[in-house]
C-alpha atoms as a PDB file:
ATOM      1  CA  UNK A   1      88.679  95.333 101.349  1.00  0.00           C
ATOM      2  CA  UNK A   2      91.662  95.302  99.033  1.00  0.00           C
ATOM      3  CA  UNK A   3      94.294  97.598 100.283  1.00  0.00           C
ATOM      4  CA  UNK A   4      94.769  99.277  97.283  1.00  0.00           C
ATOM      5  CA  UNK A   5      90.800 100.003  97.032  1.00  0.00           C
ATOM      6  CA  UNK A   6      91.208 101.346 101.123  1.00  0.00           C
ATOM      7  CA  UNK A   7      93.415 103.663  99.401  1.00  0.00           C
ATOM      8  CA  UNK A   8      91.941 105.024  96.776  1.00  0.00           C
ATOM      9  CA  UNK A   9      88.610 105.351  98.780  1.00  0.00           C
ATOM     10  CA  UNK A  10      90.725 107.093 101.500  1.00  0.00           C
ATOM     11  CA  UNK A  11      92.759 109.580  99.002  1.00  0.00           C
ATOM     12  CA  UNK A  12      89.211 110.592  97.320  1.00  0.00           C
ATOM     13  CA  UNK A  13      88.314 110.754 101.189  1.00  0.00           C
ATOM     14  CA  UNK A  14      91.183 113.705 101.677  1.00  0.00           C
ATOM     15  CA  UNK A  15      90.591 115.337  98.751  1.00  0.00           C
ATOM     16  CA  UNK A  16      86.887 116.061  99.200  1.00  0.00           C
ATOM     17  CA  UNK A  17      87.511 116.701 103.014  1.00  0.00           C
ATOM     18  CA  UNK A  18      90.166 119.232 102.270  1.00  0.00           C
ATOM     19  CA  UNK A  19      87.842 121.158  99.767  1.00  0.00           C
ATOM     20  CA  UNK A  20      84.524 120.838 101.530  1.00  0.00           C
ATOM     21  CA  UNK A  21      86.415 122.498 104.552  1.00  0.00           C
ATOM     22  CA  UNK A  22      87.731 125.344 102.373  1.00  0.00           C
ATOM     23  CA  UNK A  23      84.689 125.857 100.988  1.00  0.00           C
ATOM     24  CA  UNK A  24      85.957 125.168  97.291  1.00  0.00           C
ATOM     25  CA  UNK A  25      83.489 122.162  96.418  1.00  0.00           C
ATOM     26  CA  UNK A  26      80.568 124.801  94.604  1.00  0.00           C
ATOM     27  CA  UNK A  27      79.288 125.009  91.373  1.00  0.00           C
ATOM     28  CA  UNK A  28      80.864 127.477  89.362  1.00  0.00           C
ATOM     29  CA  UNK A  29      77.966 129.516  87.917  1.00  0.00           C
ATOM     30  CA  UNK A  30      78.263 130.235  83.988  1.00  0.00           C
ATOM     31  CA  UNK A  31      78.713 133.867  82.794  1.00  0.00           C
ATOM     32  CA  UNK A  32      75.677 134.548  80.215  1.00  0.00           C
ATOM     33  CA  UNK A  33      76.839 133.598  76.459  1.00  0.00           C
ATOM     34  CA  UNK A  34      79.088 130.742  77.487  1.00  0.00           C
ATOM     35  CA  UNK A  35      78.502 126.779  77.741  1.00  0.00           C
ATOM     36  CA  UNK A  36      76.419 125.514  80.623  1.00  0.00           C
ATOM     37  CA  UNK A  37      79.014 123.237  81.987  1.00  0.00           C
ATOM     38  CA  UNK A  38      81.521 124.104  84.423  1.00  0.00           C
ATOM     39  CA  UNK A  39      83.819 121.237  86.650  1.00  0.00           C
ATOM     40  CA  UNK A  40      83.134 121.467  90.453  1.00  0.00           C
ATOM     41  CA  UNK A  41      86.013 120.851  92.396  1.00  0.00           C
ATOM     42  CA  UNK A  42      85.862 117.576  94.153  1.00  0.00           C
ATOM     43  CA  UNK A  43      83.714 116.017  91.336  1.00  0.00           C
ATOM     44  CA  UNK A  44      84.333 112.185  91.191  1.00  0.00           C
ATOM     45  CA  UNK A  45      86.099 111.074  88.072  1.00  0.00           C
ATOM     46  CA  UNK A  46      87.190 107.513  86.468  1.00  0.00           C
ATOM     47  CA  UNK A  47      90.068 107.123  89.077  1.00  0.00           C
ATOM     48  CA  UNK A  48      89.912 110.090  91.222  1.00  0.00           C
ATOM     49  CA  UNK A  49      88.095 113.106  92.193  1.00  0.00           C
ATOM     50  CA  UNK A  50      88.689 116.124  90.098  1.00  0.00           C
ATOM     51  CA  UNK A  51      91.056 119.173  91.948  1.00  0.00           C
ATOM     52  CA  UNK A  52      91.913 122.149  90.216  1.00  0.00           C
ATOM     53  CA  UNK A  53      95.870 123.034  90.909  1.00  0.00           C
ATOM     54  CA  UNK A  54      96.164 126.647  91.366  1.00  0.00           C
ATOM     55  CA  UNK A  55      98.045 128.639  89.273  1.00  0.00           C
ATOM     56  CA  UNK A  56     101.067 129.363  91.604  1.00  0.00           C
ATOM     57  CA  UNK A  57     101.991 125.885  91.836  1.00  0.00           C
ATOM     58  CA  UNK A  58     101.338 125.096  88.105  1.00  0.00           C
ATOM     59  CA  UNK A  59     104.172 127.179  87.645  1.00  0.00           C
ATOM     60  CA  UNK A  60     106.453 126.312  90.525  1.00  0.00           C
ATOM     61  CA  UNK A  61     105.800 122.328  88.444  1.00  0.00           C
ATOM     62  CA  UNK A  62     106.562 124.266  85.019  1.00  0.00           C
ATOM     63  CA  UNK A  63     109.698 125.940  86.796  1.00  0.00           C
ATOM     64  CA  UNK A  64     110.792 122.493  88.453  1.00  0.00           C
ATOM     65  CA  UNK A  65     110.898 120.788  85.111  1.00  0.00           C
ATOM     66  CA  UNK A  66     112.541 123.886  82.957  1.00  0.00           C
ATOM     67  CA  UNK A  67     110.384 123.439  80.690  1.00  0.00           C
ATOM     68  CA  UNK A  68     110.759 125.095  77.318  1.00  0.00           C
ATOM     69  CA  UNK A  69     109.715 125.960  73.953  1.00  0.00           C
ATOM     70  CA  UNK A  70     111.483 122.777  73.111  1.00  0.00           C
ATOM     71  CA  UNK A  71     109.640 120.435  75.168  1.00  0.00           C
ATOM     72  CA  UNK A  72     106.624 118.037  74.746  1.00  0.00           C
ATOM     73  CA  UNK A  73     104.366 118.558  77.874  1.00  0.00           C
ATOM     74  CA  UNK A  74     101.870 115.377  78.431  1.00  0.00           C
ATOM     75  CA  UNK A  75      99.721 116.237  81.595  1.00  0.00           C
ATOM     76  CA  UNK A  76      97.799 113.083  82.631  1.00  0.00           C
ATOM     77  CA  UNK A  77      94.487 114.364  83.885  1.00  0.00           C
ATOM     78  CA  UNK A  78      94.610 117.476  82.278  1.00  0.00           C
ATOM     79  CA  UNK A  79      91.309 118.459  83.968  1.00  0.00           C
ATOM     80  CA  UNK A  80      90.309 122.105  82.841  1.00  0.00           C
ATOM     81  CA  UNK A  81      93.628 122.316  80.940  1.00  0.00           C
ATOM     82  CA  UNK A  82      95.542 125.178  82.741  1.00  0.00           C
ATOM     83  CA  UNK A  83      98.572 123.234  83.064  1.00  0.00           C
ATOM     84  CA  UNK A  84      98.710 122.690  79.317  1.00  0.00           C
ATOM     85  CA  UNK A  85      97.693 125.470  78.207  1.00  0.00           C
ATOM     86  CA  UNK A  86     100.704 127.311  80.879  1.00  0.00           C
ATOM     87  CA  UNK A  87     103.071 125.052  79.357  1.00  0.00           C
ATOM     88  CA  UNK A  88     101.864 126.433  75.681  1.00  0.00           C
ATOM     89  CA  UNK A  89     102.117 130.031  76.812  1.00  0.00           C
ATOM     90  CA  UNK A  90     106.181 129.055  77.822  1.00  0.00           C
ATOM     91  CA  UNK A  91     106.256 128.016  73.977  1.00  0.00           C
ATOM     92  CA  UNK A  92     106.043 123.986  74.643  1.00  0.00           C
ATOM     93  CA  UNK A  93     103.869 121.756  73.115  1.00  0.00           C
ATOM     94  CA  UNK A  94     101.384 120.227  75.028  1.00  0.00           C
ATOM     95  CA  UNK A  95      99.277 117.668  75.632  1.00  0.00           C
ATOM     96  CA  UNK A  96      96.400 116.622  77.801  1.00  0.00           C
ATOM     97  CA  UNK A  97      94.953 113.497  78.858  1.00  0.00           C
ATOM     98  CA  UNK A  98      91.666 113.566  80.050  1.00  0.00           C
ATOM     99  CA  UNK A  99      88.786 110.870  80.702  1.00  0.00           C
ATOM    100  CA  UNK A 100      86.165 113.063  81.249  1.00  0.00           C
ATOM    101  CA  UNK A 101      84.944 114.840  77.275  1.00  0.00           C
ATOM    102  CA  UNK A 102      83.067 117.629  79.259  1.00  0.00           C
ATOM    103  CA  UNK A 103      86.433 118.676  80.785  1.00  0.00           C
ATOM    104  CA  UNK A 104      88.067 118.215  77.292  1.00  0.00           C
ATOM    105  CA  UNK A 105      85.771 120.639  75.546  1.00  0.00           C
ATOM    106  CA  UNK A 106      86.435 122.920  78.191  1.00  0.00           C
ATOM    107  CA  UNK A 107      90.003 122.844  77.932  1.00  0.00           C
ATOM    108  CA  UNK A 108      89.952 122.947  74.142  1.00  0.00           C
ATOM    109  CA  UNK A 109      87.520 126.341  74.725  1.00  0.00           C
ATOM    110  CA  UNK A 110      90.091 127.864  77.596  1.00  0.00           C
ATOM    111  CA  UNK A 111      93.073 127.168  74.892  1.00  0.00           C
ATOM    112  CA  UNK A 112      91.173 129.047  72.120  1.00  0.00           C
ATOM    113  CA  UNK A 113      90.448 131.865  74.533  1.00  0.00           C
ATOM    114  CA  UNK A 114      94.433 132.216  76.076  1.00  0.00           C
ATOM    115  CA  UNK A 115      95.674 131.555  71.721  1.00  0.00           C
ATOM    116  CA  UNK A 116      97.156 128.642  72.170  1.00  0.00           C
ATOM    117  CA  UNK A 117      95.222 125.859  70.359  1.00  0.00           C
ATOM    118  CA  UNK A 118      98.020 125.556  67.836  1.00  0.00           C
ATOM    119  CA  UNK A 119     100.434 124.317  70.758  1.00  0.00           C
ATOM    120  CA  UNK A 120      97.937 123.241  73.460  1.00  0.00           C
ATOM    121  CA  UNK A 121      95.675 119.989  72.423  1.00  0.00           C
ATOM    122  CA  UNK A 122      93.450 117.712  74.778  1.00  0.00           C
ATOM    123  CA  UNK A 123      92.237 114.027  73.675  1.00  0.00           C
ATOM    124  CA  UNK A 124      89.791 112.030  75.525  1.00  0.00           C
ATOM    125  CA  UNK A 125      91.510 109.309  76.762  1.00  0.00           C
ATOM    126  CA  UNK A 126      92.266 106.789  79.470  1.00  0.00           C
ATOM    127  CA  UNK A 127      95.797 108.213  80.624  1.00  0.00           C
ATOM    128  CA  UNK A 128      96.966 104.043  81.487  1.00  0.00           C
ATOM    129  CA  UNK A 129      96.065 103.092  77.647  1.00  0.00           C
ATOM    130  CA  UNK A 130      97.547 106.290  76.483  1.00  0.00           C
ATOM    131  CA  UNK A 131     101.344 106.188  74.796  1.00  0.00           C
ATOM    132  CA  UNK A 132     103.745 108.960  77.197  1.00  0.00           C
ATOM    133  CA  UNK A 133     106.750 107.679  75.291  1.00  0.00           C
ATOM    134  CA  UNK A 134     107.509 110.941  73.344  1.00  0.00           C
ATOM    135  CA  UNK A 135     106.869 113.105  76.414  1.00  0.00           C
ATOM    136  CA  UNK A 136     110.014 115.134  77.515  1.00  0.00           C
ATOM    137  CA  UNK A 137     108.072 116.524  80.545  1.00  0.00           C
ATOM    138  CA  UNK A 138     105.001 114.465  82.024  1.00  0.00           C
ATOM    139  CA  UNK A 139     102.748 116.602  85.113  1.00  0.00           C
ATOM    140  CA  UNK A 140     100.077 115.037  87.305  1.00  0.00           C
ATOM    141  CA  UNK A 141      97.791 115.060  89.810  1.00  0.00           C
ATOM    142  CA  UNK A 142      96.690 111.534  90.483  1.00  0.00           C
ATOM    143  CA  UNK A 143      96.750 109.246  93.891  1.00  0.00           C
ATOM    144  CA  UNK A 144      99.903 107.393  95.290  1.00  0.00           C
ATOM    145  CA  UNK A 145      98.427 104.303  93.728  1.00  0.00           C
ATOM    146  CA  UNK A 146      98.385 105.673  90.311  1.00  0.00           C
ATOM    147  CA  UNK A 147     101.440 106.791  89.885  1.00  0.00           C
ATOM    148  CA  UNK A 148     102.309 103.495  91.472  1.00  0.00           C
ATOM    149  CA  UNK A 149     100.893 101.772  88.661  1.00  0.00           C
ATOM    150  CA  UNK A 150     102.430 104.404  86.223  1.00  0.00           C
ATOM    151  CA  UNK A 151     105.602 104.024  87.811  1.00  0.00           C
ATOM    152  CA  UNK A 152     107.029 101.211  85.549  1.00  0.00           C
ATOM    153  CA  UNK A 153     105.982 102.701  82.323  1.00  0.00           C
ATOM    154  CA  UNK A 154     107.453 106.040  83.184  1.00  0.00           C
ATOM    155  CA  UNK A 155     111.088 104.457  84.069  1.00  0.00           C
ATOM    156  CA  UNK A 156     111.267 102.862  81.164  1.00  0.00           C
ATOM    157  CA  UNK A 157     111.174 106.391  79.281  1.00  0.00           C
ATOM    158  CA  UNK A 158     114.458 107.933  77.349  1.00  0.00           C
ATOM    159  CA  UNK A 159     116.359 109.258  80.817  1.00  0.00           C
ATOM    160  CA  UNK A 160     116.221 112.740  81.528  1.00  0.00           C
ATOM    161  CA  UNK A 161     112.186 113.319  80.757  1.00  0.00           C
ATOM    162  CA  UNK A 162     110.861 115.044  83.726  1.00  0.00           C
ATOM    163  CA  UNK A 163     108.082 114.229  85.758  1.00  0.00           C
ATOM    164  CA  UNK A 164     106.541 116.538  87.846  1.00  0.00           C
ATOM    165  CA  UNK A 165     103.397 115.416  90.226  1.00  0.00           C
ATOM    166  CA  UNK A 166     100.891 117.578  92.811  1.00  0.00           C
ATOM    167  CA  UNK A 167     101.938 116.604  96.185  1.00  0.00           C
ATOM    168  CA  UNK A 168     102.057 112.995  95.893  1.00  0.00           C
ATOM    169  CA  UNK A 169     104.604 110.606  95.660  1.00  0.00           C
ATOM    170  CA  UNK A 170     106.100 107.619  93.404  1.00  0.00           C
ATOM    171  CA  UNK A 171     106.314 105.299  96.557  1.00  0.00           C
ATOM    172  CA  UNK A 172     109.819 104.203  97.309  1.00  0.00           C
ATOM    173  CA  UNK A 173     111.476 106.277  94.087  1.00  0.00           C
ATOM    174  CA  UNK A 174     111.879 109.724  95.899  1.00  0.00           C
ATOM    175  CA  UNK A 175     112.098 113.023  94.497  1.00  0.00           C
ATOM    176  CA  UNK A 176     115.089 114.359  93.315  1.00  0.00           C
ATOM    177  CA  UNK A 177     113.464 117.852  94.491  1.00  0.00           C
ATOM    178  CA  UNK A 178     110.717 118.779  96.333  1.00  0.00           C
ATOM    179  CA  UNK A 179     109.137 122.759  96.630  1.00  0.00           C
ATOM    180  CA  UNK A 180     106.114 123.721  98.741  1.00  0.00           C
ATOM    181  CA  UNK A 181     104.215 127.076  98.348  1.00  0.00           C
ATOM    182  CA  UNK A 182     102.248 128.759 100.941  1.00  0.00           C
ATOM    183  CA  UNK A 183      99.848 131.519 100.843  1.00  0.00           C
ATOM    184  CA  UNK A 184     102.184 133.912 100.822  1.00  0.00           C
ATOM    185  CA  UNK A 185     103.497 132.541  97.421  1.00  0.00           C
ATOM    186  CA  UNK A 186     100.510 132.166  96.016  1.00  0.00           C
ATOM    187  CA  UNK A 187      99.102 128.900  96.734  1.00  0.00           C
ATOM    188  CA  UNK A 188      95.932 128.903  98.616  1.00  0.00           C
ATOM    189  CA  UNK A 189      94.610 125.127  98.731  1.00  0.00           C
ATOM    190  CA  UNK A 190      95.610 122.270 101.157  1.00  0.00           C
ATOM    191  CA  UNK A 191      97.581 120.851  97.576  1.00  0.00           C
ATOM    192  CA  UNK A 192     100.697 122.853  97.040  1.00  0.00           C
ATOM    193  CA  UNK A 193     103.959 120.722  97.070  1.00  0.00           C
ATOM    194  CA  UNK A 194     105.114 119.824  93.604  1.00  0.00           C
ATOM    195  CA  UNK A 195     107.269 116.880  93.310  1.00  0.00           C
ATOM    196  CA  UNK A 196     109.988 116.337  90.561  1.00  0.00           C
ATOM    197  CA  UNK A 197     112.182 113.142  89.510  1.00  0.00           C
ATOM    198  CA  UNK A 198     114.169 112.719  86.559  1.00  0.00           C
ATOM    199  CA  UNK A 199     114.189 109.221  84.659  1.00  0.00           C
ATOM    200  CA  UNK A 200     117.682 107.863  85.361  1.00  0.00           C
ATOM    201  CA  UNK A 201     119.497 105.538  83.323  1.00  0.00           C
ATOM    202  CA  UNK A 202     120.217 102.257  83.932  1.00  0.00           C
ATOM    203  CA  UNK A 203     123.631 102.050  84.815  1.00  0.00           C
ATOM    204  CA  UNK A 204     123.462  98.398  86.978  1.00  0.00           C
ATOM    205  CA  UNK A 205     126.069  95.989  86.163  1.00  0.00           C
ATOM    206  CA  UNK A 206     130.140  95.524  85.450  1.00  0.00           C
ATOM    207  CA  UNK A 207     131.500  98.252  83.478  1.00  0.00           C
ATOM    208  CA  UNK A 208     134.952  98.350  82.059  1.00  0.00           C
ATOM    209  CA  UNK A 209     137.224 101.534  82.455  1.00  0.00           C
ATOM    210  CA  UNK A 210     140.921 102.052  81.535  1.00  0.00           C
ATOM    211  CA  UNK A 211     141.377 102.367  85.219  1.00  0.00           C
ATOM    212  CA  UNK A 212     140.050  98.834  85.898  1.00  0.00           C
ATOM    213  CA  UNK A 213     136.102  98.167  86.468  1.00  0.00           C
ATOM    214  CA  UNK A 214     133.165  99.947  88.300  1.00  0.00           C
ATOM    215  CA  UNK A 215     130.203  97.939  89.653  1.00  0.00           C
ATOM    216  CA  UNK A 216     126.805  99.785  90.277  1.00  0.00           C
ATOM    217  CA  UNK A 217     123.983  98.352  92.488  1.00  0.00           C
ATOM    218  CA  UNK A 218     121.001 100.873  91.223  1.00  0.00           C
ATOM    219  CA  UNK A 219     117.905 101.824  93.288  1.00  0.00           C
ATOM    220  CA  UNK A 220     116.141 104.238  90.604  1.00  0.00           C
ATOM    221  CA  UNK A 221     118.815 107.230  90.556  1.00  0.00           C
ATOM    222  CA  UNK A 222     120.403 106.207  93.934  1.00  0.00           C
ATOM    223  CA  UNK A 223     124.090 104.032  93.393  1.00  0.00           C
ATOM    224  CA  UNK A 224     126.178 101.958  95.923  1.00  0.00           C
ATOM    225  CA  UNK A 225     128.792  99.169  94.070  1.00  0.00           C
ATOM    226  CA  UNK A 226     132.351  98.949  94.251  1.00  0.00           C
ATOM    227  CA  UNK A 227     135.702 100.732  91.879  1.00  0.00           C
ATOM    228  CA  UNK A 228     138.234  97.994  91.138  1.00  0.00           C
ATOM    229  CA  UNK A 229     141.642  99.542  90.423  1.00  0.00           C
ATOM    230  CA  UNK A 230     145.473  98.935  90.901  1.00  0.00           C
ATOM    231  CA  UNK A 231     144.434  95.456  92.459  1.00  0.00           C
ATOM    232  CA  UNK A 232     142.697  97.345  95.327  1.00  0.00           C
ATOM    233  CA  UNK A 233     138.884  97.578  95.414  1.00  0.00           C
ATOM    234  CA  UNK A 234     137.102 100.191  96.927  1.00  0.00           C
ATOM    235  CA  UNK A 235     133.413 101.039  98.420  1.00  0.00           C
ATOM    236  CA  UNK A 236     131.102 103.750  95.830  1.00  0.00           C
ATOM    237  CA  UNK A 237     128.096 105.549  96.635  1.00  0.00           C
ATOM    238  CA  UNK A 238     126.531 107.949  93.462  1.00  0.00           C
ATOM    239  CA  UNK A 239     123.378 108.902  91.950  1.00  0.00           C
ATOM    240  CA  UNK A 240     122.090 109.362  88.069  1.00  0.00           C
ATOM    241  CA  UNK A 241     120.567 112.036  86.664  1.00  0.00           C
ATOM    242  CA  UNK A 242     119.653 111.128  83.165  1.00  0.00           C
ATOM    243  CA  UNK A 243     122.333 109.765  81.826  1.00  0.00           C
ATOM    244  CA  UNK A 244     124.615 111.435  83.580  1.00  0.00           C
ATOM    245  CA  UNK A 245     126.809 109.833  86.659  1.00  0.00           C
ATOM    246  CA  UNK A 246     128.641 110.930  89.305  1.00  0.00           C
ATOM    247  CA  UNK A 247     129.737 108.869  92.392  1.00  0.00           C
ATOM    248  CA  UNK A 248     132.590 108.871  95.088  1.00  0.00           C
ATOM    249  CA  UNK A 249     134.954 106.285  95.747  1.00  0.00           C
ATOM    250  CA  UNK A 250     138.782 105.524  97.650  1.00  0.00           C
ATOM    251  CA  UNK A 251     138.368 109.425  98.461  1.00  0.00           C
ATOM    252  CA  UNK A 252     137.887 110.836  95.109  1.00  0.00           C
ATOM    253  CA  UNK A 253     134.734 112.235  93.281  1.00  0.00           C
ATOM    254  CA  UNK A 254     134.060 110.646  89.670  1.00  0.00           C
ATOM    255  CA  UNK A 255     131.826 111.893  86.846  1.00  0.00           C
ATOM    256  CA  UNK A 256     130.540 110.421  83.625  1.00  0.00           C
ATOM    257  CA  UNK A 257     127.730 109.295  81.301  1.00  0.00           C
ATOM    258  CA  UNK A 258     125.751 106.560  80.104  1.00  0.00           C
ATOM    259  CA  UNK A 259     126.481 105.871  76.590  1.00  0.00           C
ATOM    260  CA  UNK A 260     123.378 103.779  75.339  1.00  0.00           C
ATOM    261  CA  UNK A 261     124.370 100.218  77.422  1.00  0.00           C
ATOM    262  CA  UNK A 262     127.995 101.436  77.889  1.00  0.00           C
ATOM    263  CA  UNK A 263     129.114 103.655  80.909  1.00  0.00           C
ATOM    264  CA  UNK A 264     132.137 106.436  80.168  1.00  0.00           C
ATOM    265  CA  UNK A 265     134.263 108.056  82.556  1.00  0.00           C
ATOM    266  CA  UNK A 266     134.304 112.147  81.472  1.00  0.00           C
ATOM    267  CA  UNK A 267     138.062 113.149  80.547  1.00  0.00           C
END
């Protein structure tokens, strides 16, 4: 079996464990009045089971990401829409990506309900064929391998957009911050770490300074490289955070930005 199939059928293995053993995978029976269909957690979808994230750790990915009334939310997955329509109540605009249309019409009708359909839309979509490139903050809840394969697409947005994902990971591009909730804080399913990075630039290569030249050697928002100045070349380590750069070298701590291809030193 291909490993990344063993993977998949192993992740929609957890999930469904995890919710059969809480009891969570039931029907949802519909109040009189309202439309037949409701999702039941654990419910296979195009590339994984469908999960709902509880509400404390929508937030807790909301907080992560700072997200305000100025942002563009894209949640890939959007499922029954409370993540988009959370973001809308902060003021954002927002946008989910769904494959299933049953879930979409739900989300549309939960949007109507909380008034915010003007900010909170949903589109039937496949999220890999969908365009994420005016997103300022994208959330999700998908398996290591899909944000694997999202991975490249999402690095190559403007730096600084946010991501934020539901307890799993972007393989070897760590978090820049990680936040699990308990019980106590409101999270009451086996999914309640939320997972944030922030697009970094790219800073790699030979950049000239008025103090001589800085090299960078870039792994995603992680920097090692070398400071060449006064004929003497010293040893760096730094990291990026959008566009911005800091880094130590010879002793001393530097700071500065990424403007477009061109790094600058702050005054």
């Amino acid at each position: 079996m291909p490993a990344t199939q063993s993977l998949r059928r192993a992740g929609l293995a957890l999930l469904l464990a995890a919710f059969a053993t809480a009891g969570l995978a039931q029907a949802t029976k519909p109040a009189a009045g309202l439309s037949a269909y409701e999702p039941i957690s654990g419910q296979e979808g195009k590339d994984v089971v469908w999960v709902p994230t509880s509400q404390a750790l929508v937030d807790k990915m909301l907080d992560l990401a700072g997200v305000t009334k100025d942002d563009f939310v894209m949640d890939l997955g959007s499922g029954d829409g409370r993540t988009v329509i959370t973001a809308a109540k902060r003021g954002a605009r927002a946008l989910g990506v769904e494959y299933n249309p049953d879930l979409v019409a739900l989300s549309k009708r939960n949007a109507q309900k909380e008034g915010v359909s003007g900010r909170a839309t949903f589109v039937n979509a496949d999220l890999f064929e969908t365009d994420i490139s005016q997103a300022t903050v994208i959330t999700m809840f998908l398996l290591p391998e899909l944000n694997i394969k999202l991975r490249p697409r999402i690095l190559a947005l403007k730096p600084g957009t946010r991501i934020v994902s539901n307890s799993f990971t972007m393989g070897d591009w760590k978090e820049d911050e990680r936040a699990t909730l308990t019980q106590e804080t409101g999270c009451n399913t086996s999914w309640c770490t939320a997972l944030f990075w922030i697009v970094p630039a790219r800073v790699e290569g030979t950049h000239k300074l008025p103090q001589g030249e800085v090299t960078f050697k870039q792994h995603y928002q992680e920097l090692a490289g070398s400071l060449a100045s006064g004929g003497t070349t010293y040893a760096l380590e730094g990291k990026v955070r959008g566009e911005e750069v800091s880094f130590t070298s010879g002793g001393r701590e530097y700071r500065g930005r990424m403007n477009g291809r061109r790094f600058e030193l702050n005054k």
